[in-house]
N, C-alpha and C. Protein backbone atom coordinates (compact mmCIF):
# COMPACT_ATOMS: atom_id res chain seq x y z
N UNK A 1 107.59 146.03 202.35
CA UNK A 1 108.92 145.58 201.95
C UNK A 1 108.85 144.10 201.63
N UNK A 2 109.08 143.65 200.47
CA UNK A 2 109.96 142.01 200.22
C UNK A 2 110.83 141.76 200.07
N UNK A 3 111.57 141.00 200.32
CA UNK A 3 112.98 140.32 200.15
C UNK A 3 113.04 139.15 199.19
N UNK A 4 111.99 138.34 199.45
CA UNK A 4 111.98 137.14 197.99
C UNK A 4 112.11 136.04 199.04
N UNK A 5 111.19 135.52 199.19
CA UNK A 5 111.15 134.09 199.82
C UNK A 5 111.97 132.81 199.31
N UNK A 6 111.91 132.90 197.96
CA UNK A 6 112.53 131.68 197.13
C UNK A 6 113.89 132.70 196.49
N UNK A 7 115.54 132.03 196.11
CA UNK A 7 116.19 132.46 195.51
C UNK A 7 116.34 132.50 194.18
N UNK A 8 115.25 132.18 193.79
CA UNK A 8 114.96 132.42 192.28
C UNK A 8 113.47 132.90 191.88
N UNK A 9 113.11 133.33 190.58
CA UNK A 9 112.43 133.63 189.98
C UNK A 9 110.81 133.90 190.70
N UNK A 10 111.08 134.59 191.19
CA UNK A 10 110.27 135.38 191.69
C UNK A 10 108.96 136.52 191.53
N UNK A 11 108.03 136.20 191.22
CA UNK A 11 107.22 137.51 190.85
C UNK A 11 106.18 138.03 191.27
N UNK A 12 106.20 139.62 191.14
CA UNK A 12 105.10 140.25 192.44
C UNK A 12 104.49 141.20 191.11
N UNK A 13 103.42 141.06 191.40
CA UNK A 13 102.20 142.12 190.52
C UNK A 13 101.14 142.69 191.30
N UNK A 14 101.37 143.78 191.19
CA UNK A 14 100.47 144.37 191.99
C UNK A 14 99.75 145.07 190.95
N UNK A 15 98.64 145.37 190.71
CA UNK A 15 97.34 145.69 190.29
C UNK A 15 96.19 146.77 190.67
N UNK A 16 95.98 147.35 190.08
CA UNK A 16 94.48 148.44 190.92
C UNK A 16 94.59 148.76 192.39
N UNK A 17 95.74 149.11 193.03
CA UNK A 17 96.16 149.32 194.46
C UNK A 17 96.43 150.74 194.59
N UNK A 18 95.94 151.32 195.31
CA UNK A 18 96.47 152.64 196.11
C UNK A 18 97.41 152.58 197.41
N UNK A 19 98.59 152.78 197.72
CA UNK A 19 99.45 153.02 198.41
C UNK A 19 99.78 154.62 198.62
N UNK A 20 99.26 154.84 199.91
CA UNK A 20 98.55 156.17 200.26
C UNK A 20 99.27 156.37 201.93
N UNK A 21 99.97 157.49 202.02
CA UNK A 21 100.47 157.89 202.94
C UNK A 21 101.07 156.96 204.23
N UNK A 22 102.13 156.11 203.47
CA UNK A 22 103.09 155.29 204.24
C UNK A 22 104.26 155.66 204.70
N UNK A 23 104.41 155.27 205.76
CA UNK A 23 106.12 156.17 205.87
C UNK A 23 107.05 154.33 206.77
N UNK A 24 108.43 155.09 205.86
CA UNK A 24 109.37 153.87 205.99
C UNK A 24 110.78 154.48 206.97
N UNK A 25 110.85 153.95 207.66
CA UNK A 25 112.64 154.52 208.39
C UNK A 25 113.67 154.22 207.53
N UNK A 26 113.59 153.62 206.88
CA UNK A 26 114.62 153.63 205.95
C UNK A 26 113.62 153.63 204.33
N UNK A 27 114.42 152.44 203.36
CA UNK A 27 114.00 153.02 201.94
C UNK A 27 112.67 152.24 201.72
N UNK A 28 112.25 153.18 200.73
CA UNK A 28 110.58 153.11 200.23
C UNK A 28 109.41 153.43 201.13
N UNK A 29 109.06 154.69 201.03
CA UNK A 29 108.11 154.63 202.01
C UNK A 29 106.77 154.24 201.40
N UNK A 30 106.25 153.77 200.20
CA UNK A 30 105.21 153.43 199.74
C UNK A 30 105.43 151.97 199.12
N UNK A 31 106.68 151.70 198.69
CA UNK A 31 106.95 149.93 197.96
C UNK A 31 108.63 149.68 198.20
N UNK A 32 108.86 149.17 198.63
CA UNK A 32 110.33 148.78 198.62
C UNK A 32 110.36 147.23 198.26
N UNK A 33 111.41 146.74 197.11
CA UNK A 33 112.03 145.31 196.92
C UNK A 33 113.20 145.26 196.50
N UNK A 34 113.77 144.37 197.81
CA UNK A 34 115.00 143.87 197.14
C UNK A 34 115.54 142.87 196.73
N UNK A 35 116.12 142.49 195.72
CA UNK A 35 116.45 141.60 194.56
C UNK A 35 117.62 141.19 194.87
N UNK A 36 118.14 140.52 196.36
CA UNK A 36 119.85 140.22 197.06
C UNK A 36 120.46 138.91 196.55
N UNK A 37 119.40 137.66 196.17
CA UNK A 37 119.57 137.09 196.26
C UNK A 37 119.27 135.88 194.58
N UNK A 38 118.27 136.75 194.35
CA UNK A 38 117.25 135.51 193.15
C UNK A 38 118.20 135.66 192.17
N UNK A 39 117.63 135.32 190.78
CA UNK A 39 117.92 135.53 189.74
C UNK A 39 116.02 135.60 188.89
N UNK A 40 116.13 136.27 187.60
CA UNK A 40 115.22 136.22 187.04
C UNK A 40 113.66 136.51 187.95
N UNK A 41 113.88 137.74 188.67
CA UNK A 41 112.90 138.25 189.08
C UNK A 41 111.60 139.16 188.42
N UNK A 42 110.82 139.38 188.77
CA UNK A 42 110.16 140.16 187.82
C UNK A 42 108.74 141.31 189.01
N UNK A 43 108.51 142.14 188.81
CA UNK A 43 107.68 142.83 189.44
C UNK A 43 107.38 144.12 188.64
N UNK A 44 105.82 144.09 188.52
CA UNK A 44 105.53 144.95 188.30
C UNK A 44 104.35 145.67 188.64
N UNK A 45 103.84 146.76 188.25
CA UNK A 45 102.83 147.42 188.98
C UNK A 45 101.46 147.96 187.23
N UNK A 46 100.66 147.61 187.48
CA UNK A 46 99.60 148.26 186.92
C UNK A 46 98.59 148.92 187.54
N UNK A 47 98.31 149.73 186.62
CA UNK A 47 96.99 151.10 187.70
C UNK A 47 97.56 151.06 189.04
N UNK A 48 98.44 151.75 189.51
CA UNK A 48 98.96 151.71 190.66
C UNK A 48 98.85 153.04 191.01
N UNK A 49 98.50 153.75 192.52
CA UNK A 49 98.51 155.41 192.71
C UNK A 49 99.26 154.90 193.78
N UNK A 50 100.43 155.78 194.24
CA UNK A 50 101.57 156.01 194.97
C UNK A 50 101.77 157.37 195.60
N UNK A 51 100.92 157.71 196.74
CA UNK A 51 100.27 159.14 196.94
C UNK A 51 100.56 159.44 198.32
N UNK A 52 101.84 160.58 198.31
CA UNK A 52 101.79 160.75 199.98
C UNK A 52 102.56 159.92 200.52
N UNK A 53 103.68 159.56 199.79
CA UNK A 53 104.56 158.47 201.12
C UNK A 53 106.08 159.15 201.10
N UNK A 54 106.17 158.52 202.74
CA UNK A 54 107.64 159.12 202.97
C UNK A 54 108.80 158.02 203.14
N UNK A 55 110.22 158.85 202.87
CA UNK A 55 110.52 157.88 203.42
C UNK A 55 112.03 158.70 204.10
N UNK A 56 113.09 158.20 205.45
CA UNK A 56 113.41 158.97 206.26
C UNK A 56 115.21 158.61 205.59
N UNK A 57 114.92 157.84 204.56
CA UNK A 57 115.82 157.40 203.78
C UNK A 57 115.96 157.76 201.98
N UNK A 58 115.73 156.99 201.14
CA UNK A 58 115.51 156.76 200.00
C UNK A 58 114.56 156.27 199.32
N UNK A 59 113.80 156.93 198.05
CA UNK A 59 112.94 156.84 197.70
C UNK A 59 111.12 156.26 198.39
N UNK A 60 110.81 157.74 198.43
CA UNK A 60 110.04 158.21 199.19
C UNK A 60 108.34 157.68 198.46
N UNK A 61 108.30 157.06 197.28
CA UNK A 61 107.42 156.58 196.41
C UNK A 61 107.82 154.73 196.63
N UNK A 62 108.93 154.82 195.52
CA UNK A 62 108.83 153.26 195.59
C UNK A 62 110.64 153.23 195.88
N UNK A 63 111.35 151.86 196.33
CA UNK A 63 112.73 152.38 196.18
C UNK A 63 112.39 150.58 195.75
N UNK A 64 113.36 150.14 194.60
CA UNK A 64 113.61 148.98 194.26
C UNK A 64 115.16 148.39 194.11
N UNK A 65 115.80 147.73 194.35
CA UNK A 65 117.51 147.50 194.94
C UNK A 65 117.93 145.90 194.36
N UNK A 66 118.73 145.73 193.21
CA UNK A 66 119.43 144.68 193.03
C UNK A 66 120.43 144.54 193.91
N UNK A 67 120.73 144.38 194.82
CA UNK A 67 121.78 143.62 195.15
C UNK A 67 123.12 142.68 195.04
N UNK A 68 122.61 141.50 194.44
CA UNK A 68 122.85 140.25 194.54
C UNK A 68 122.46 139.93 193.56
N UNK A 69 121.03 139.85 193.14
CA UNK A 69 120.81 138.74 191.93
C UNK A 69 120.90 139.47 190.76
N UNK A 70 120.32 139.03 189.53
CA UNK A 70 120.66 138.99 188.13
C UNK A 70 118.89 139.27 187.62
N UNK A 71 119.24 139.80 186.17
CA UNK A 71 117.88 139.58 185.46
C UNK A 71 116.88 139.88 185.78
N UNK A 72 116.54 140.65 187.00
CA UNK A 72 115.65 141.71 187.35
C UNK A 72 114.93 142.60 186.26
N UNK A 73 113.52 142.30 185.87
CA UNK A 73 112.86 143.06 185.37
C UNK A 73 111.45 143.70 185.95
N UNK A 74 111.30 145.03 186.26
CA UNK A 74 110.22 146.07 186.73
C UNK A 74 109.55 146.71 185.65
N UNK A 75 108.34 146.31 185.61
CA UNK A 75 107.60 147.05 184.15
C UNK A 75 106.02 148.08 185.46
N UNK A 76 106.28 149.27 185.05
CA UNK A 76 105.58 150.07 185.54
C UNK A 76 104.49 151.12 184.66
N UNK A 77 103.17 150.60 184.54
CA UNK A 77 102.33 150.87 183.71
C UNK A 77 100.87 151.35 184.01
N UNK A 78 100.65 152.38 183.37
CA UNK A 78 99.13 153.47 183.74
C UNK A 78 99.62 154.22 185.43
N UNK A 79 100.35 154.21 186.15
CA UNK A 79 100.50 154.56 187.35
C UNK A 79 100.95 156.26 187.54
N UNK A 80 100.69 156.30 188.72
CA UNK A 80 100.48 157.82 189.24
C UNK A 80 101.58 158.01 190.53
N UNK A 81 102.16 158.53 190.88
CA UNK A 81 103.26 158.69 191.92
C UNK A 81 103.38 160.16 191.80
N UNK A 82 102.98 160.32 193.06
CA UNK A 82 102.58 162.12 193.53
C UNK A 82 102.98 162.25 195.21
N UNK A 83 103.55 163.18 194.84
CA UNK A 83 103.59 163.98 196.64
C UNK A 83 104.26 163.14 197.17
N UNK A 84 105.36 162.35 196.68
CA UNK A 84 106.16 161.53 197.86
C UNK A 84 107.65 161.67 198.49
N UNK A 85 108.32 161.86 199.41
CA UNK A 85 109.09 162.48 199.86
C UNK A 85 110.05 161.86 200.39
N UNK A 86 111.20 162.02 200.46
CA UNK A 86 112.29 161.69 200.82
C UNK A 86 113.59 162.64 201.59
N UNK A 87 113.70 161.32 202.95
CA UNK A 87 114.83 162.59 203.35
C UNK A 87 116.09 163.04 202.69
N UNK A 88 116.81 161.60 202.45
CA UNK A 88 117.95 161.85 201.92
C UNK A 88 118.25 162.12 200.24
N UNK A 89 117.59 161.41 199.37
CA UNK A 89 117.48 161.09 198.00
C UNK A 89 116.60 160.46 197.40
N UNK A 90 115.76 161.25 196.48
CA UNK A 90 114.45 160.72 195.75
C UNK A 90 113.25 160.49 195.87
N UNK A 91 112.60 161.53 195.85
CA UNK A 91 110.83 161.10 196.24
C UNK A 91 110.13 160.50 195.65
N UNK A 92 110.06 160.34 194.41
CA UNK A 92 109.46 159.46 193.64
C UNK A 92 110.36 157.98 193.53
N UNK A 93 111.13 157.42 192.46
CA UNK A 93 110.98 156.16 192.33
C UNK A 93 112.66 156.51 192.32
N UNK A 94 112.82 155.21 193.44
CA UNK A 94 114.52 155.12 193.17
C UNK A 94 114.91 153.65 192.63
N UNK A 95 115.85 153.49 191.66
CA UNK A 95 116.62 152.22 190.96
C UNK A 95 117.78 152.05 191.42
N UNK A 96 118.14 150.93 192.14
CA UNK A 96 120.00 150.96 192.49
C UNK A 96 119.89 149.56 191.96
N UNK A 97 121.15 149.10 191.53
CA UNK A 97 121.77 148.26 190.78
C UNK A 97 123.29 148.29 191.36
N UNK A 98 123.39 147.31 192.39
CA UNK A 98 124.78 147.23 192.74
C UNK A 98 125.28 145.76 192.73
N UNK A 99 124.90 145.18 192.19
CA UNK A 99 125.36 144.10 191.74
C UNK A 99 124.68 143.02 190.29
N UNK A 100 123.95 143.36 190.02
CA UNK A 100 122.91 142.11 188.86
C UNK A 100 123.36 143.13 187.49
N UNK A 101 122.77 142.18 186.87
CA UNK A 101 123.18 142.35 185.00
C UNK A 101 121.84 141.95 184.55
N UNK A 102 121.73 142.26 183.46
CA UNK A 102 120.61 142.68 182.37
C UNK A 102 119.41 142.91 183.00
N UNK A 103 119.54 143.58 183.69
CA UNK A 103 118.05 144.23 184.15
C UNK A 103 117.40 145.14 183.46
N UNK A 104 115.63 145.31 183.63
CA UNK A 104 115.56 146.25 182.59
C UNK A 104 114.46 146.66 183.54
N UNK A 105 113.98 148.18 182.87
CA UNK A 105 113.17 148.89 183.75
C UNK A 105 112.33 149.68 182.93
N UNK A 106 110.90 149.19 182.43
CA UNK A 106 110.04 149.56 181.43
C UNK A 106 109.17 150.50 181.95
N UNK A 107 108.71 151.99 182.15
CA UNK A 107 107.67 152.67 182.59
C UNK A 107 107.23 153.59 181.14
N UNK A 108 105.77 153.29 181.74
CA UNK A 108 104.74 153.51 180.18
C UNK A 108 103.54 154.05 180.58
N UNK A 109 102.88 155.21 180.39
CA UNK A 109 101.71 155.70 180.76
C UNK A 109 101.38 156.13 182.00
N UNK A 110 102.54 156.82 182.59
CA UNK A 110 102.37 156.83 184.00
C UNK A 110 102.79 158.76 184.10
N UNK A 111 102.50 159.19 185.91
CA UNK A 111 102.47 160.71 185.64
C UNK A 111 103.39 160.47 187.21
N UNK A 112 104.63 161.18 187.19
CA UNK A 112 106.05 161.31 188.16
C UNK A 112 105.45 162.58 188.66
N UNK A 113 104.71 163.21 189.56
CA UNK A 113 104.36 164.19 189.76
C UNK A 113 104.76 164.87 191.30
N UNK A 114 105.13 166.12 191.25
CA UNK A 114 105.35 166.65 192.37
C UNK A 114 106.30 166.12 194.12
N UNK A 115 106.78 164.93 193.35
CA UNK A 115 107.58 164.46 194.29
C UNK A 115 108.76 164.91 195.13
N UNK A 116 108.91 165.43 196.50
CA UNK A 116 110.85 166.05 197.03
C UNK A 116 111.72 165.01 197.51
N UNK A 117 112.59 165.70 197.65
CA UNK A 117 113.99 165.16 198.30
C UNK A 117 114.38 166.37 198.74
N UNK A 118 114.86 165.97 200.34
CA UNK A 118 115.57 166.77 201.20
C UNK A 118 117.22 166.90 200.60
N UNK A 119 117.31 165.65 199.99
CA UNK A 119 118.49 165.29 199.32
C UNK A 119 118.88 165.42 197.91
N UNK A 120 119.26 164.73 197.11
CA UNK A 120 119.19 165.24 195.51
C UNK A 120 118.35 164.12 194.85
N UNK A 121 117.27 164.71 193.80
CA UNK A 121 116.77 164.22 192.98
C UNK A 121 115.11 163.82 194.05
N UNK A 122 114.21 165.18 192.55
CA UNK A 122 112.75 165.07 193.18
C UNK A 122 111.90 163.51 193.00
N UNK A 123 112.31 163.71 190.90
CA UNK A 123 111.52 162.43 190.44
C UNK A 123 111.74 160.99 190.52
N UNK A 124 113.07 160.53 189.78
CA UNK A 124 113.21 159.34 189.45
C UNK A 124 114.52 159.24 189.84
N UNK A 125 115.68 158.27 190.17
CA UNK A 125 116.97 158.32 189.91
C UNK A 125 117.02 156.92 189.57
N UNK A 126 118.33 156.66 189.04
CA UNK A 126 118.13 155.14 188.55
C UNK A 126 119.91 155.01 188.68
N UNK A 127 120.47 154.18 189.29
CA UNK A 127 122.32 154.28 189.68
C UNK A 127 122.83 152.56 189.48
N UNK A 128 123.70 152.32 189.27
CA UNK A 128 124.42 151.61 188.53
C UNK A 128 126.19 151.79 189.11
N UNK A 129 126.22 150.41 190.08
CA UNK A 129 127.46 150.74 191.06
C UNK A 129 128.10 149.76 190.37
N UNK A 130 129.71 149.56 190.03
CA UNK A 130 130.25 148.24 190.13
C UNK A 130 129.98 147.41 188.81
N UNK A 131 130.12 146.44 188.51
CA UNK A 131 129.91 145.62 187.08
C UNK A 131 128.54 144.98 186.95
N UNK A 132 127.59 146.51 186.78
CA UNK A 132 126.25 146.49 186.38
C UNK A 132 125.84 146.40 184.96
N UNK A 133 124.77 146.27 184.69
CA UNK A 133 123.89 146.87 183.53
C UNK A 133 122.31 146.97 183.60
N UNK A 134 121.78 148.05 183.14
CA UNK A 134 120.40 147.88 183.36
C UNK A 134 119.91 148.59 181.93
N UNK A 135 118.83 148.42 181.61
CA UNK A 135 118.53 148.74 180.57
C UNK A 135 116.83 149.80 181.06
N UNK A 136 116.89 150.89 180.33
CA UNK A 136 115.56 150.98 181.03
C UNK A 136 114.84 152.16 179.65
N UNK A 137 113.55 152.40 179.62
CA UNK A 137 113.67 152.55 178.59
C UNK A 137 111.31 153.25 179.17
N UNK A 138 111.78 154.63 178.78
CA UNK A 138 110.39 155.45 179.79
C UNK A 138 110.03 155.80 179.00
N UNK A 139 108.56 155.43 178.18
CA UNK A 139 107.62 156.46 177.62
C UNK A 139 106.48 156.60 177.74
N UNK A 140 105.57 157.78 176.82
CA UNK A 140 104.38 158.41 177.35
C UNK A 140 104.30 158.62 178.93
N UNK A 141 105.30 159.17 179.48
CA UNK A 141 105.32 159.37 180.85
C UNK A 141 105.63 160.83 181.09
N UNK A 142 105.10 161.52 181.73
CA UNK A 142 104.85 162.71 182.37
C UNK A 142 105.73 163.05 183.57
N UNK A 143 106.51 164.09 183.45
CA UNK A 143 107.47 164.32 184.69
C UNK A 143 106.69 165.95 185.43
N UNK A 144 106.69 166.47 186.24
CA UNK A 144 106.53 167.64 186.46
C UNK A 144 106.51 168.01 187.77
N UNK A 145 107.00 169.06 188.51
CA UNK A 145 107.02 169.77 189.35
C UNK A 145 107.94 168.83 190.86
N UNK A 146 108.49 168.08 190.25
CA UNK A 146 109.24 167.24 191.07
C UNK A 146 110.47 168.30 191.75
N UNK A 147 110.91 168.05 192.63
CA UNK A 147 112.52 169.12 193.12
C UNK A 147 113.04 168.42 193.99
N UNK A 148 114.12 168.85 194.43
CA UNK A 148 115.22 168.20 195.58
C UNK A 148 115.97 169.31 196.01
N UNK A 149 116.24 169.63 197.27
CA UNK A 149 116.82 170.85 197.93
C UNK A 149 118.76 171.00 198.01
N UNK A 150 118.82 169.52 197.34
CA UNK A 150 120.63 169.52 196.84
C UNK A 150 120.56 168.53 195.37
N UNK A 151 121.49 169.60 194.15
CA UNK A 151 121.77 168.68 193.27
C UNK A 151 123.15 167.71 193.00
C-alpha cells in the first residue's frame, strides 16, 4: 500500500515485478494506491504478473482510489493479472474516483484472466462517485473467464 509521501506529483513505476499470492484485510491484495491528497500523480506498471492475491475487501489484484487529489494518471502495460480474488467486489483491478478530475487510465497488452468476486464484478470495475471524470481507454487486452457470485 502507498499513500504518497509528498502532496503533489508523485510517481511510482514498477517494472519486471511479480506480485504473487498477497492477501490484504481490506483493499488490494496484490497493489493498492491512494491518490487523497496530491495532484498530478502518475503510476504505472510494466511487465507486471499479479498472480494469486486476495483481498477480504476490494480488488483482489490491484485496487487504485482517488480520493482527494486531481490528475491522476495509471498506464498499465504487457501485464498479466490472474487468479485474484475478492471478498466483496472485484478480483482483478478496481478504479474508484471519488473525488479528482481528469484522470485517465491507459491499459495496453495485458491478459485480465480468471479473476472472482464473492461480490459483483470478476475482472475490472472502474466507478466514478460525485463531480468526477476519468478517462480511460483499454486495448489489445484480453478479458476471460473472470466471474463474481452477485451482479
Amino acid at each position: 500500500e502507498y499513500t504518497g509521501g509528498n502532496p503533489s506529483n508523485d510517481t511510482i513505476i514498477l517494472t519486471n515485478c511479480l506480485l504473487e499470492n498477497n492477501t490484504a484485510a481490506n483493499e488490494g491484495g496484490g497493489i493498492a494506491f491512494f491518490n487523497d491528497f496530491g495532484t498530478d500523480n502518475y503510476f504505472e506498471l510494466n511487465n507486471v504478473e499479479i498472480i494469486g492475491n486476495t483481498s477480504e475487501s476490494e480488488g483482489g489484484g490491484f485496487y487504485l482510489s482517488n480520493g482527494g487529489g486531481s490528475g491522476m494518471e495509471v498506464k498499465v502495460t504487457d501485464c498479466l493479472i490472474e487468479n485474484n480474488a475478492a471478498e466483496v467486489r472485484t478480483g482483478g483491478i478496481m478504479v474508484r474516483n471519488t473525488a479528482g478530475m481528469n484522470n485517465q487510465l491507459l491499459i495496453d497488452q495485458c491478459e485480465i484472466f480468471n479473476n472472482t468476486s464473492n461480490g459483483g464484478v470478476g475482472g475490472m470495475f472502474i466507478t466514478e462517485e460525485g463531480n468526477t471524470t476519468t478517462y480511460a481507454k483499454i486495448s489489445n487486452t484480453n478479458f476471460k473467464g473472470n466471474s463474481a457470485l452477485v451482479v
